[in-house]
C-alpha atoms as a PDB file:
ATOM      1  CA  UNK A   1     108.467  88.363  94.187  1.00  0.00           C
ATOM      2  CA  UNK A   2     111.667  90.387  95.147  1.00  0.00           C
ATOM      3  CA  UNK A   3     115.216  88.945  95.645  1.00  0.00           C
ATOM      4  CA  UNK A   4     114.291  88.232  99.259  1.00  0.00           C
ATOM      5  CA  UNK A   5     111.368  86.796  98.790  1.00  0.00           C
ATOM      6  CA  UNK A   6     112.969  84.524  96.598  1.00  0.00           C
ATOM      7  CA  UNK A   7     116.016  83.752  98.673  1.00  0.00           C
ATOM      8  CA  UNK A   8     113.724  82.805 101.780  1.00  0.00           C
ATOM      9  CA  UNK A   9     111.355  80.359  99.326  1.00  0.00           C
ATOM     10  CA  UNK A  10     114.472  78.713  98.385  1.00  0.00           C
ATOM     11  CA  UNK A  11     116.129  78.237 101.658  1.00  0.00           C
ATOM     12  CA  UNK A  12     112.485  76.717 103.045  1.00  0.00           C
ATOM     13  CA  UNK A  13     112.792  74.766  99.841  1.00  0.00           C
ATOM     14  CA  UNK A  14     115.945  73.150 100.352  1.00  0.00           C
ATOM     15  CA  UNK A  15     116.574  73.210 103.901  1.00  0.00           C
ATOM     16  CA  UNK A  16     119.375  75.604 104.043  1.00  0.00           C
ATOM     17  CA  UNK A  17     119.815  78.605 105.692  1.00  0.00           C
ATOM     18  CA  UNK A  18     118.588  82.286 103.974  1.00  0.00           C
ATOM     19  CA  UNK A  19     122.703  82.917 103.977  1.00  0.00           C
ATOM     20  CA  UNK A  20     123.778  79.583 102.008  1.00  0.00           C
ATOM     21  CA  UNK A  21     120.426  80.519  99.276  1.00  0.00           C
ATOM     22  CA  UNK A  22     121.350  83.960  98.791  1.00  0.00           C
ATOM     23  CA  UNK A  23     124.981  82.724  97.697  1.00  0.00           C
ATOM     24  CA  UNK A  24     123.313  80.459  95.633  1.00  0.00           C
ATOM     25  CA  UNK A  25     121.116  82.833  94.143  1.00  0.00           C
ATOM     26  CA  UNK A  26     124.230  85.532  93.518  1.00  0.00           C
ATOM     27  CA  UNK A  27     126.427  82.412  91.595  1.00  0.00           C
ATOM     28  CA  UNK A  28     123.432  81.829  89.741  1.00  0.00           C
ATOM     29  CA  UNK A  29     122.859  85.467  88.454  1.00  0.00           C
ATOM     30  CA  UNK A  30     126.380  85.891  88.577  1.00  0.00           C
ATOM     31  CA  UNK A  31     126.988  82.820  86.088  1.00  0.00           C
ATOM     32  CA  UNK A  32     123.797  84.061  83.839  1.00  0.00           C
ATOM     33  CA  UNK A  33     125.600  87.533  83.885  1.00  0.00           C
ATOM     34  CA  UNK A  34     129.072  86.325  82.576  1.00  0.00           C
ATOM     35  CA  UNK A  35     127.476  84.363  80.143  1.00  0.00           C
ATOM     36  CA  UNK A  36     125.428  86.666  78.407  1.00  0.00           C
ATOM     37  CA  UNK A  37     127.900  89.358  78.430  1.00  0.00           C
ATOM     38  CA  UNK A  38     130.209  87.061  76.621  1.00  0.00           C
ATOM     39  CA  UNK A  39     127.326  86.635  73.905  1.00  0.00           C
ATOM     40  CA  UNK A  40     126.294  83.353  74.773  1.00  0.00           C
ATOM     41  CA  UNK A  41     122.687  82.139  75.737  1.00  0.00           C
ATOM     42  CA  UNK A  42     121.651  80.516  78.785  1.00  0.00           C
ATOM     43  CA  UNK A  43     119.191  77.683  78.362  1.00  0.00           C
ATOM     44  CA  UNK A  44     117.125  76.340  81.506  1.00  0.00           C
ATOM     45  CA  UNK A  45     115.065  73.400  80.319  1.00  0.00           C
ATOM     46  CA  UNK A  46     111.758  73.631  81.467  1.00  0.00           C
ATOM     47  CA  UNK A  47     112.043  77.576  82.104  1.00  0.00           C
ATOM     48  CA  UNK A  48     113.223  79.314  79.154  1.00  0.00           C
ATOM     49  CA  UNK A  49     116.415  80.882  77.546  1.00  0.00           C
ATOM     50  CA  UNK A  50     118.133  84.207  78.281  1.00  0.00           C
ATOM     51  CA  UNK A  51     119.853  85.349  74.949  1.00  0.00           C
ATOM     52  CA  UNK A  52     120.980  88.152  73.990  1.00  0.00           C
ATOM     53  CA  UNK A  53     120.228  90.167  70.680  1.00  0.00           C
ATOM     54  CA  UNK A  54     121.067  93.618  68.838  1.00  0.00           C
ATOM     55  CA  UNK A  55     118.677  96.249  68.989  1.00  0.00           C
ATOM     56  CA  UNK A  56     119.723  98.398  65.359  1.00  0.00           C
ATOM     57  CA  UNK A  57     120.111 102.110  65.528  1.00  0.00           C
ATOM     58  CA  UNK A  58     116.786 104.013  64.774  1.00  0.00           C
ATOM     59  CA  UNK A  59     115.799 107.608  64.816  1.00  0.00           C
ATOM     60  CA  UNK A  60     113.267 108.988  67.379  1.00  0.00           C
ATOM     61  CA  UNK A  61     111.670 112.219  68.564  1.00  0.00           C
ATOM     62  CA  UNK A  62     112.794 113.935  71.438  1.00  0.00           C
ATOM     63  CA  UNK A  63     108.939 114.379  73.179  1.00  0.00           C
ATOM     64  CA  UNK A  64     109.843 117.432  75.075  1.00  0.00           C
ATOM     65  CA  UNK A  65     111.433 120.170  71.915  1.00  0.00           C
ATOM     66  CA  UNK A  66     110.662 117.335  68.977  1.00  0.00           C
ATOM     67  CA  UNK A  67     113.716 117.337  67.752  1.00  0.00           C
ATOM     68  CA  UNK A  68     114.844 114.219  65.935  1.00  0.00           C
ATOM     69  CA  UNK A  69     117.442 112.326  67.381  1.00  0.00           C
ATOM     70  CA  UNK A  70     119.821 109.116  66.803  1.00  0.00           C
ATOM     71  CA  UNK A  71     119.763 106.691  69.323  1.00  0.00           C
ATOM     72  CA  UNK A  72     122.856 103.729  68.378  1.00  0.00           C
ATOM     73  CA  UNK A  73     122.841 100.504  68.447  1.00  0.00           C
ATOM     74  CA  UNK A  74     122.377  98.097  71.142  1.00  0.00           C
ATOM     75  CA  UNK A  75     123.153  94.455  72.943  1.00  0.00           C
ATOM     76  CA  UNK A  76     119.768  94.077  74.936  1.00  0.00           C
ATOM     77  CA  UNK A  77     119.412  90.929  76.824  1.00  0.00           C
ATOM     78  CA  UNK A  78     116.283  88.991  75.770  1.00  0.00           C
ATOM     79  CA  UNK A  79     113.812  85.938  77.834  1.00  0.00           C
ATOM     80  CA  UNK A  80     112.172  83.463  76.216  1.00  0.00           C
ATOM     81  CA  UNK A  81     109.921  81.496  77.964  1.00  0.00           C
ATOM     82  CA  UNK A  82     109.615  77.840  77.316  1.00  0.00           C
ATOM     83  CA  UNK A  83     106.514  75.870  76.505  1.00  0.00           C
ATOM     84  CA  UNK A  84     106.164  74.498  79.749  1.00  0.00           C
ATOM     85  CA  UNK A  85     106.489  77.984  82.344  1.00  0.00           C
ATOM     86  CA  UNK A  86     104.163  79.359  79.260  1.00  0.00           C
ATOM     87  CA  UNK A  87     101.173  76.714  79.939  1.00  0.00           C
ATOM     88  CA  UNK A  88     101.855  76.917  83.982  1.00  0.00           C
ATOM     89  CA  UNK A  89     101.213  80.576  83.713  1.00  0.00           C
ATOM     90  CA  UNK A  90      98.434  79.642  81.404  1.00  0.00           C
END
């Protein structure tokens, strides 16, 4: 489902218009976003939690010459699903 698939599921779903859903939508992501960048997790009950988490520095192999190289560390933002999307998807 893209982003305008979405937005037209939930304007049919709440009787708004495709405009007022895809402002919805954008605060939504928007607020997500903000939150995580700030190092905080989002927690939708029933859905799952968007966190975020370091990745540590590692060495890996260039696959074109082989050389060895050192990619840093990271902040990588991470899903986890709760119980209940996990045994709809089921």
């Amino acid at each position: 489902m893209t982003k305008a698939e979405l937005v037209v599921a939930v304007a049919k779903a709440t009787g708004t218009t495709k405009a007022s859903a895809e402002r919805a939508l954008d605060a939504f992501l928007a607020a997500v976003r903000d939150s995580l960048r700030k190092g905080r997790r989002v927690t939708l009950a029933g859905f799952g939690t968007f966190a975020v988490a370091r990745r540590a520095a590692r060495d890996a192999k260039n696959p074109r010459t082989g050389k060895t190289m050192r990619i840093p560390a990271a902040r990588v933002p991470r899903f986890k699903p709760s119980k209940a999307l996990k045994s709809v998807v089921r």
